[in-house]
Protein backbone atom coordinates (compact mmCIF):
# COMPACT_ATOMS: atom_id res chain seq x y z
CA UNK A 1 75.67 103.95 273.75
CA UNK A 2 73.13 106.18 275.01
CA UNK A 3 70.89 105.50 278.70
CA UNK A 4 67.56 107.14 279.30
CA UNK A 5 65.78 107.24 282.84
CA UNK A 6 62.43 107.87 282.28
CA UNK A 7 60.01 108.86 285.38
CA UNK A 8 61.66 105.87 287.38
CA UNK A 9 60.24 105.17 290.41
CA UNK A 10 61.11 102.50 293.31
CA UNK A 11 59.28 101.20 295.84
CA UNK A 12 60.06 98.77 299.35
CA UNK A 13 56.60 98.11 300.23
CA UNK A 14 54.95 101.58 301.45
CA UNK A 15 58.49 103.16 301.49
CA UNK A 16 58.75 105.50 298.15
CA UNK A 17 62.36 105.20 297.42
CA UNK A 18 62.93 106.49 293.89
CA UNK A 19 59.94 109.06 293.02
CA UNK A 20 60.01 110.09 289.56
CA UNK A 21 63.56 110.45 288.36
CA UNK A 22 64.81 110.80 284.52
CA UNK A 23 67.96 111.63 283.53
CA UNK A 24 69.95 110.77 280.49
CA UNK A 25 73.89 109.50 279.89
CA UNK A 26 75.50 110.01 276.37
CA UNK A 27 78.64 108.19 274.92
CA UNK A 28 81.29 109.22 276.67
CA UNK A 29 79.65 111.24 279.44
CA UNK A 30 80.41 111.00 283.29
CA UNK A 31 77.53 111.89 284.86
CA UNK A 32 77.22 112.05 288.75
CA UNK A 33 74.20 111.39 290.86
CA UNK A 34 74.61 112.97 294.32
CA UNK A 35 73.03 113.11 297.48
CA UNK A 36 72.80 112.50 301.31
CA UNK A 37 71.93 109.29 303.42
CA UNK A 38 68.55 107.75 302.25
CA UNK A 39 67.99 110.08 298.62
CA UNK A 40 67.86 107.11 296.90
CA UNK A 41 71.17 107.13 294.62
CA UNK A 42 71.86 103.19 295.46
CA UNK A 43 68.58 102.03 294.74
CA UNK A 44 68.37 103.92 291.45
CA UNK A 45 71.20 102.30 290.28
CA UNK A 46 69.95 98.78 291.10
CA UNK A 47 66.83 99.49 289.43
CA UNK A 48 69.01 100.60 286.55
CA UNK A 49 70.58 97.22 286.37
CA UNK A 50 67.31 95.36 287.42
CA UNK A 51 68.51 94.49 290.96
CA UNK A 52 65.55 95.67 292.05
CA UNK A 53 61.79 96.28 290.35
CA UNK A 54 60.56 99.46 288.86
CA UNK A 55 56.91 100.50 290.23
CA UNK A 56 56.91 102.89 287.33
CA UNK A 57 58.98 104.55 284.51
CA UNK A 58 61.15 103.60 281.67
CA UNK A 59 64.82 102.23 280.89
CA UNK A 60 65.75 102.71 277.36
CA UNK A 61 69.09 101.77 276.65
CA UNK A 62 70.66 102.75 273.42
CA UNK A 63 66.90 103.15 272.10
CA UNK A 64 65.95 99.95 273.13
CA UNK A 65 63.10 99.36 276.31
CA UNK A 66 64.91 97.66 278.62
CA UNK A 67 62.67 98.23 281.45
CA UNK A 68 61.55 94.41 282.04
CA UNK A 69 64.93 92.86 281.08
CA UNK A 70 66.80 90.42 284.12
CA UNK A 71 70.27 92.07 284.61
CA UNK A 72 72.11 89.19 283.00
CA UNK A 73 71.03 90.54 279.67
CA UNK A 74 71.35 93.91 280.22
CA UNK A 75 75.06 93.27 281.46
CA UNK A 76 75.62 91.23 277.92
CA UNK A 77 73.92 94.85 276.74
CA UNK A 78 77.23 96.39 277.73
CA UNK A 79 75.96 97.90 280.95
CA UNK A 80 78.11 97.24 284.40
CA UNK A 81 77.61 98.50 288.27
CA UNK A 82 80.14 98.15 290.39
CA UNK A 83 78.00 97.91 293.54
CA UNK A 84 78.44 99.77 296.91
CA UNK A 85 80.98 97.92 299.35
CA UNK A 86 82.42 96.37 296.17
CA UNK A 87 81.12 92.82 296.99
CA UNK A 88 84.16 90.61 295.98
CA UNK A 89 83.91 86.77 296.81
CA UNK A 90 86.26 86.85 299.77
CA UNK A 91 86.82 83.29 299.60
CA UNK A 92 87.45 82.67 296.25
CA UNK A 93 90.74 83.92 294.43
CA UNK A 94 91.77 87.57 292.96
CA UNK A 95 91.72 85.43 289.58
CA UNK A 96 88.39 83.63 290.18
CA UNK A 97 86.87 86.78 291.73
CA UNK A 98 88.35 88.68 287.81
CA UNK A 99 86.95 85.38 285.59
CA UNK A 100 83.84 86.06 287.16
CA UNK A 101 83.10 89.71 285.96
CA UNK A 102 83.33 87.46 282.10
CA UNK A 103 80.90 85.38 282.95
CA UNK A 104 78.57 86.26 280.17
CA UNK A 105 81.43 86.40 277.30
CA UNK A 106 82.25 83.78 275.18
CA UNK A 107 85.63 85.36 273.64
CA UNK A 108 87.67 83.46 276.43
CA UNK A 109 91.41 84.45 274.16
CA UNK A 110 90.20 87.92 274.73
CA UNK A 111 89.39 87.64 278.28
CA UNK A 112 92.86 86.20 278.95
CA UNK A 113 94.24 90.01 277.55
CA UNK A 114 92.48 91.86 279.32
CA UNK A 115 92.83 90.11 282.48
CA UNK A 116 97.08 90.48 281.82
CA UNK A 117 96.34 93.69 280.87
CA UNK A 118 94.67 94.56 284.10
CA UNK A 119 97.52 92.81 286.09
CA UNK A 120 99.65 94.91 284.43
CA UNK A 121 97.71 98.20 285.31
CA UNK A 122 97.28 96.69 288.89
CA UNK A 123 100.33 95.11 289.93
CA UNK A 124 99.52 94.66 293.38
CA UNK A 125 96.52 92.60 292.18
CA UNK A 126 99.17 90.54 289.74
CA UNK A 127 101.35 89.94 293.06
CA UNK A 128 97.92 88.57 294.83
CA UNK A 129 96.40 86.86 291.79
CA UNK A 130 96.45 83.14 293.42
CA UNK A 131 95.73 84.41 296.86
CA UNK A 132 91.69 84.58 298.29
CA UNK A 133 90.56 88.36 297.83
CA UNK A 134 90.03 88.32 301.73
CA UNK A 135 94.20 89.55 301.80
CA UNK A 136 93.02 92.18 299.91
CA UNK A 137 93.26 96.08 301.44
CA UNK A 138 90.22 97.83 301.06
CA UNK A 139 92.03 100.16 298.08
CA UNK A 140 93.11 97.01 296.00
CA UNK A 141 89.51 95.45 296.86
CA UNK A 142 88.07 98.65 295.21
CA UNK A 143 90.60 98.21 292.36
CA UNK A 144 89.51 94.51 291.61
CA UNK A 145 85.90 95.74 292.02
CA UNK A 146 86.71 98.19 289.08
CA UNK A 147 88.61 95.54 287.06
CA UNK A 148 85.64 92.59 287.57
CA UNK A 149 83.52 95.32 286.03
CA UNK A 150 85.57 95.83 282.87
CA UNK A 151 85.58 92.33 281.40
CA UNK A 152 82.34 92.04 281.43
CA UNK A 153 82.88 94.53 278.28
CA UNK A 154 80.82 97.49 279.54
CA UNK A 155 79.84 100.97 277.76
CA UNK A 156 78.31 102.16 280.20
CA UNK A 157 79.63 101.45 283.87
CA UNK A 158 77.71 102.44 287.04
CA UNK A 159 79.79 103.14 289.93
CA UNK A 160 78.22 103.08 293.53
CA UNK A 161 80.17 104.50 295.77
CA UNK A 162 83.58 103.48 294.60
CA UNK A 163 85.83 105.89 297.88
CA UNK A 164 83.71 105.02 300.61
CA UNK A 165 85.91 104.15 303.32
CA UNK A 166 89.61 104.99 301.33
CA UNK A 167 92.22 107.28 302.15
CA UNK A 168 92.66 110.58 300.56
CA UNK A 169 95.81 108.74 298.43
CA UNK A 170 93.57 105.99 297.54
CA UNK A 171 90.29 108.26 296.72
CA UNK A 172 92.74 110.01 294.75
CA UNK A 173 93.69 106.97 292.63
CA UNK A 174 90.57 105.76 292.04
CA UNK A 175 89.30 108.94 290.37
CA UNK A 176 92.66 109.17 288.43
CA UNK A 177 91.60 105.21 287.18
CA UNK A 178 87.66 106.56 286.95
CA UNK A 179 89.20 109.50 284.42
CA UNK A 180 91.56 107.31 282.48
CA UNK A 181 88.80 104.71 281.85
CA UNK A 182 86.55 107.74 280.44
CA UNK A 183 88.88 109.24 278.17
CA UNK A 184 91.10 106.64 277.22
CA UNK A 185 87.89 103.97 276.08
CA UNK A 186 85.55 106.01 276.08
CA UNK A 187 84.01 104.43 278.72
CA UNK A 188 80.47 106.56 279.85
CA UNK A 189 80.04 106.30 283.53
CA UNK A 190 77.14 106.72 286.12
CA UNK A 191 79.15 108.10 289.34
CA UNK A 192 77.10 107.75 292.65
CA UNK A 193 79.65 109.44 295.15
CA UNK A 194 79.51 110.65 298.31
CA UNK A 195 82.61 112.86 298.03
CA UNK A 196 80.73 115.80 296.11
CA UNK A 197 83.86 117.56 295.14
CA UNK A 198 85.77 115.37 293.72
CA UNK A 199 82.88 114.29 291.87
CA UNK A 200 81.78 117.26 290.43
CA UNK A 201 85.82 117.64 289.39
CA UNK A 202 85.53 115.16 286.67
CA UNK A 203 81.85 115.21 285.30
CA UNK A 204 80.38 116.73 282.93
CA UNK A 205 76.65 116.92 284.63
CA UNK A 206 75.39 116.28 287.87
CA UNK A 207 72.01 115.54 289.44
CA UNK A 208 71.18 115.69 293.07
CA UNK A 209 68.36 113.50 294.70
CA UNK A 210 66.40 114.17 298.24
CA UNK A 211 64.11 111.50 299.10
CA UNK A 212 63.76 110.25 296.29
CA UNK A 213 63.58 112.84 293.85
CA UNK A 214 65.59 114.75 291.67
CA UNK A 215 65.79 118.64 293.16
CA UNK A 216 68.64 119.64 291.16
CA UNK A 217 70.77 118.74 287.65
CA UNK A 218 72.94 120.72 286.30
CA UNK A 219 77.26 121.31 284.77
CA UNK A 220 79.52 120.96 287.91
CA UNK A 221 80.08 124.85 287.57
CA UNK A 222 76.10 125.68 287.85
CA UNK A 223 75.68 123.45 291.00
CA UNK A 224 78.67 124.89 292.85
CA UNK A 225 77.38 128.29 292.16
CA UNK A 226 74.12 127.35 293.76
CA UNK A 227 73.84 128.50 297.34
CA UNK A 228 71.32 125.72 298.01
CA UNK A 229 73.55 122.83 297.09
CA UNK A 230 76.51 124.42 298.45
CA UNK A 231 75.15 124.98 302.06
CA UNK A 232 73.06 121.17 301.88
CA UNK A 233 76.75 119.41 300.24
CA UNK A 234 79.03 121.68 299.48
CA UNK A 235 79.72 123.76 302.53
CA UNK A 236 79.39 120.55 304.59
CA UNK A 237 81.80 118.77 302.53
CA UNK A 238 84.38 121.83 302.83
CA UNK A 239 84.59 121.07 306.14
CA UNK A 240 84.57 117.31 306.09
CA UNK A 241 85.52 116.92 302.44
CA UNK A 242 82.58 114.41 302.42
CA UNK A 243 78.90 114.26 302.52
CA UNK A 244 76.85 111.46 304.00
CA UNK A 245 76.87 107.68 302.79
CA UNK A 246 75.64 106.03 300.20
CA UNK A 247 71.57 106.45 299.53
């Protein structure tokens, strides 16, 4: 499955949020979409997944226009975001919270698999399964994020965000689960992170937004060679090993 940003553009009232950004994702590809505070990463995505409207542009998704669809069908179109601050129903279960990522599938047998299956990748979630999501440490939270996001069946899985406020040991899991997912299914990923080198460590392209607009695209090795992004993200990050929070 193949997605194509055409031109997008984003508006909140008079505030230009998005301004013109295209960028493609092939089968298989992790592409990352960097940035600092305010470039407009988040809001991309959500116009990505219809979350919020375009003011201009195109979504074509696996050659079809998508542009106008609600997100409910373009999630039953195989495409996923796992938001920013990972949104789990605290008060309902780790179960209830995993049922609801299937929502739009009607294969419930399958659903039942895959949901063992994940208990069996994430036994911590297994040991919680009955127990509200509110008992949840932020790493497991993150990890039943992730998992709600797989059974709804995506191809193509946006990720907002997914180490913001984790550990090194848990930021380090979570791209070790965001690398297994991309070679072991296949699984092509849009990676909105605001720790630049470990993002740039397991895509194959990047593209960097300021204010809205797309400055920079280009393979990890090309951006890191660029003194512009490495004094704006990189050099910062050296230092801090991250760059500021989600746009």
């Amino acid at each position: 499955m193949r997605l194509e940003l055409d031109d997008i553009h984003v508006c909140y009232g008079r505030v230009r949020a998005v301004r013109g950004v295209s960028l493609a994702v092939g089968h298989g590809e992790i592409v990352a979409v960097l940035g600092s505070n305010g470039a407009g990463k988040s809001s991309l995505l959500k116009a990505v997944l219809g979350l919020v409207p375009t003011s201009g542009g195109r979504i074509v998704l696996d050659g079809v226009d998508v542009t106008h669809w609600p997100p409910s069908r373009r999630v039953r179109h195989r495409l996923v975001l796992v938001p920013e601050g990972r949104r789990i129903i605290m008060s309902l279960t780790v179960h209830e919270n995993l049922l609801m990522g299937a929502f739009a599938r009607s294969d419930m047998p399958a659903v039942q698999t895959e949901i063992e299956d994940i208990y069996a990748r994430f036994p911590n979630l297994a040991a919680r399964r009955r127990l509200p999501a509110s008992v949840l440490s932020g790493g497991e939270q993150q990890m039943l994020a992730i998992a709600r996001g797989l059974l709804a069946g995506p191809e193509i899985m946006m990720l907002d965000e997914p180490s913001l406020g984790l550990s090194p040991r848990l930021t380090n899991e979570i791209f070790a689960l965001i690398g297994e997912l991309n070679r072991r299914r296949g699984l092509a990923i849009v990676l909105v992170e605001q720790n630049t080198h470990k993002a740039l460590e397991i895509s194959q392209r990047a593209h960097v937004l300021e204010l809205g607009r797309k400055v920079m695209e280009g393979a990890p090795a090309q951006l890191r060679a660029d003194p512009s992004l490495h004094d704006a993200y990189l050099g910062r990050a050296g230092k801090n090993d991250r760059v500021g929070a989600a746009g």
